[in-house]
Protein backbone atom coordinates (compact mmCIF):
# COMPACT_ATOMS: atom_id res chain seq x y z
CA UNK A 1 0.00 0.00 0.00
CA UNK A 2 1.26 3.78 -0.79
CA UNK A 3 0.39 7.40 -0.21
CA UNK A 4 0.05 9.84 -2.74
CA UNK A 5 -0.24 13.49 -2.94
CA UNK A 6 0.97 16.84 -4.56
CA UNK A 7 3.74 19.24 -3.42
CA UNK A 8 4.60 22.40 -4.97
CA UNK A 9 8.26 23.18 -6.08
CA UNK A 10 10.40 26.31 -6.01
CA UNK A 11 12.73 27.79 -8.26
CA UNK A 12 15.13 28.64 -5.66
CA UNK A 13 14.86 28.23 -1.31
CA UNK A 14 14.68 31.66 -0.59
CA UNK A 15 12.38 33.21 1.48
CA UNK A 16 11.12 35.34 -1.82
CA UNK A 17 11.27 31.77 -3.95
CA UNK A 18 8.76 31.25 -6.84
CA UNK A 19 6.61 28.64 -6.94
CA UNK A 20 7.49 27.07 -10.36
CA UNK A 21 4.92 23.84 -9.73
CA UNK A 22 4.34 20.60 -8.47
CA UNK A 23 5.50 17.34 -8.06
CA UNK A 24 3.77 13.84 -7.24
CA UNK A 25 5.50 12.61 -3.81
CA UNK A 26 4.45 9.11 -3.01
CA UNK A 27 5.38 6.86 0.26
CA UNK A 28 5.42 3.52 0.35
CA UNK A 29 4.59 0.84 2.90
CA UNK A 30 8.34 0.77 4.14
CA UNK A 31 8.16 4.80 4.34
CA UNK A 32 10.34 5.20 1.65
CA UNK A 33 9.56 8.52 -0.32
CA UNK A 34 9.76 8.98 -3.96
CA UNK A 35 9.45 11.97 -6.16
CA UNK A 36 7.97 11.76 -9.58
CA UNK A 37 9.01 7.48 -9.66
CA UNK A 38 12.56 8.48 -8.53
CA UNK A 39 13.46 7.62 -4.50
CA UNK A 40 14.33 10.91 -2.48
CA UNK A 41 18.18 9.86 -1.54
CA UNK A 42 18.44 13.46 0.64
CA UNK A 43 16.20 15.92 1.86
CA UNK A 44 18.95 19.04 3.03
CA UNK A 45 17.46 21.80 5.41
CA UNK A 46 17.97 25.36 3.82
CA UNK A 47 16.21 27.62 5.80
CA UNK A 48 12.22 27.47 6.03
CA UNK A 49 12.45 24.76 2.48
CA UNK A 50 14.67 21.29 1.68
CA UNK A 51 16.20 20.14 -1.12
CA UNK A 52 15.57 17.31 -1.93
CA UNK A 53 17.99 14.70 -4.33
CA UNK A 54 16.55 12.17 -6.01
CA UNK A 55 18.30 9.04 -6.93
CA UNK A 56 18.14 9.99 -10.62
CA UNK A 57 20.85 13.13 -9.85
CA UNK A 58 17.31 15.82 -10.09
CA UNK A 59 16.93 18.39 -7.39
CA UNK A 60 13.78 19.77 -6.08
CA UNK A 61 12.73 22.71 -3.91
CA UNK A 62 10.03 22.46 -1.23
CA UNK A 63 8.89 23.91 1.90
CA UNK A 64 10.06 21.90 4.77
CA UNK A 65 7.07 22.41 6.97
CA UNK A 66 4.72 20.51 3.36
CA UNK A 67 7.44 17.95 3.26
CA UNK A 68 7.10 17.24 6.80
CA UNK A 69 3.08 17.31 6.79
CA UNK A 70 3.07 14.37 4.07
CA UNK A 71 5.20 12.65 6.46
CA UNK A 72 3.20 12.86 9.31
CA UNK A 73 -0.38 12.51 7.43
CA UNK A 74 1.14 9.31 5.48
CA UNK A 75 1.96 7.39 8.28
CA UNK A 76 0.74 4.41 10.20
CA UNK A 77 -3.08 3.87 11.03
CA UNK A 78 -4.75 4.49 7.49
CA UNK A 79 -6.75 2.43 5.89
CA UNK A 80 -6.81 -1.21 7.00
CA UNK A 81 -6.55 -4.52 4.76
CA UNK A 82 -9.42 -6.44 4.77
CA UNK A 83 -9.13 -9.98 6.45
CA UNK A 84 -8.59 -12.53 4.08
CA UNK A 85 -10.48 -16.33 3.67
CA UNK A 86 -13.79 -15.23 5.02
CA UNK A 87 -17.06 -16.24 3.09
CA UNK A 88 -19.21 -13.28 4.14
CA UNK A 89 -22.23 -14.93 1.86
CA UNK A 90 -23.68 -17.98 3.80
């Protein structure tokens, strides 16, 4: 099972930074994130934002306090799997 959702991007992690669009973060069941398919390999503070590496070499903008709200909204106690084998009809 993953998590989905959008985060927007910035030209440049300054406090006057431009909002240049967004990107599809996704978290998996082992809480690995990934960015657009690629896995995030660091996510450097710089200021209020972090930049964030993927494994593919790109770099991406965001604001730390969104990056950290995915984290905490994505985490254990979501959605639960439903118990297998059971004939509900009968």
């Amino acid at each position: 099972m993953s998590s989905s959702t959008t985060l927007a991007i910035y030209r440049l992690p300054t406090a006057r930074a431009t909002e240049v669009g967004h990107v599809r973060v996704v978290i998996d069941r082992h809480q690995q994130r990934y960015v657009e398919g690629n896995r995030v390999v660091t996510a450097v503070p710089s200021g209020d934002f972090l930049i964030l590496k993927l494994a593919n070499e790109q770099v991406y903008y965001v604001k730390a306090k969104d990056y950290q709200r995915i984290q905490t909204t994505s985490g254990p106690g979501g959605k639960r799997k439903r118990a297998r084998g059971r004939d509900t009809q009968g």
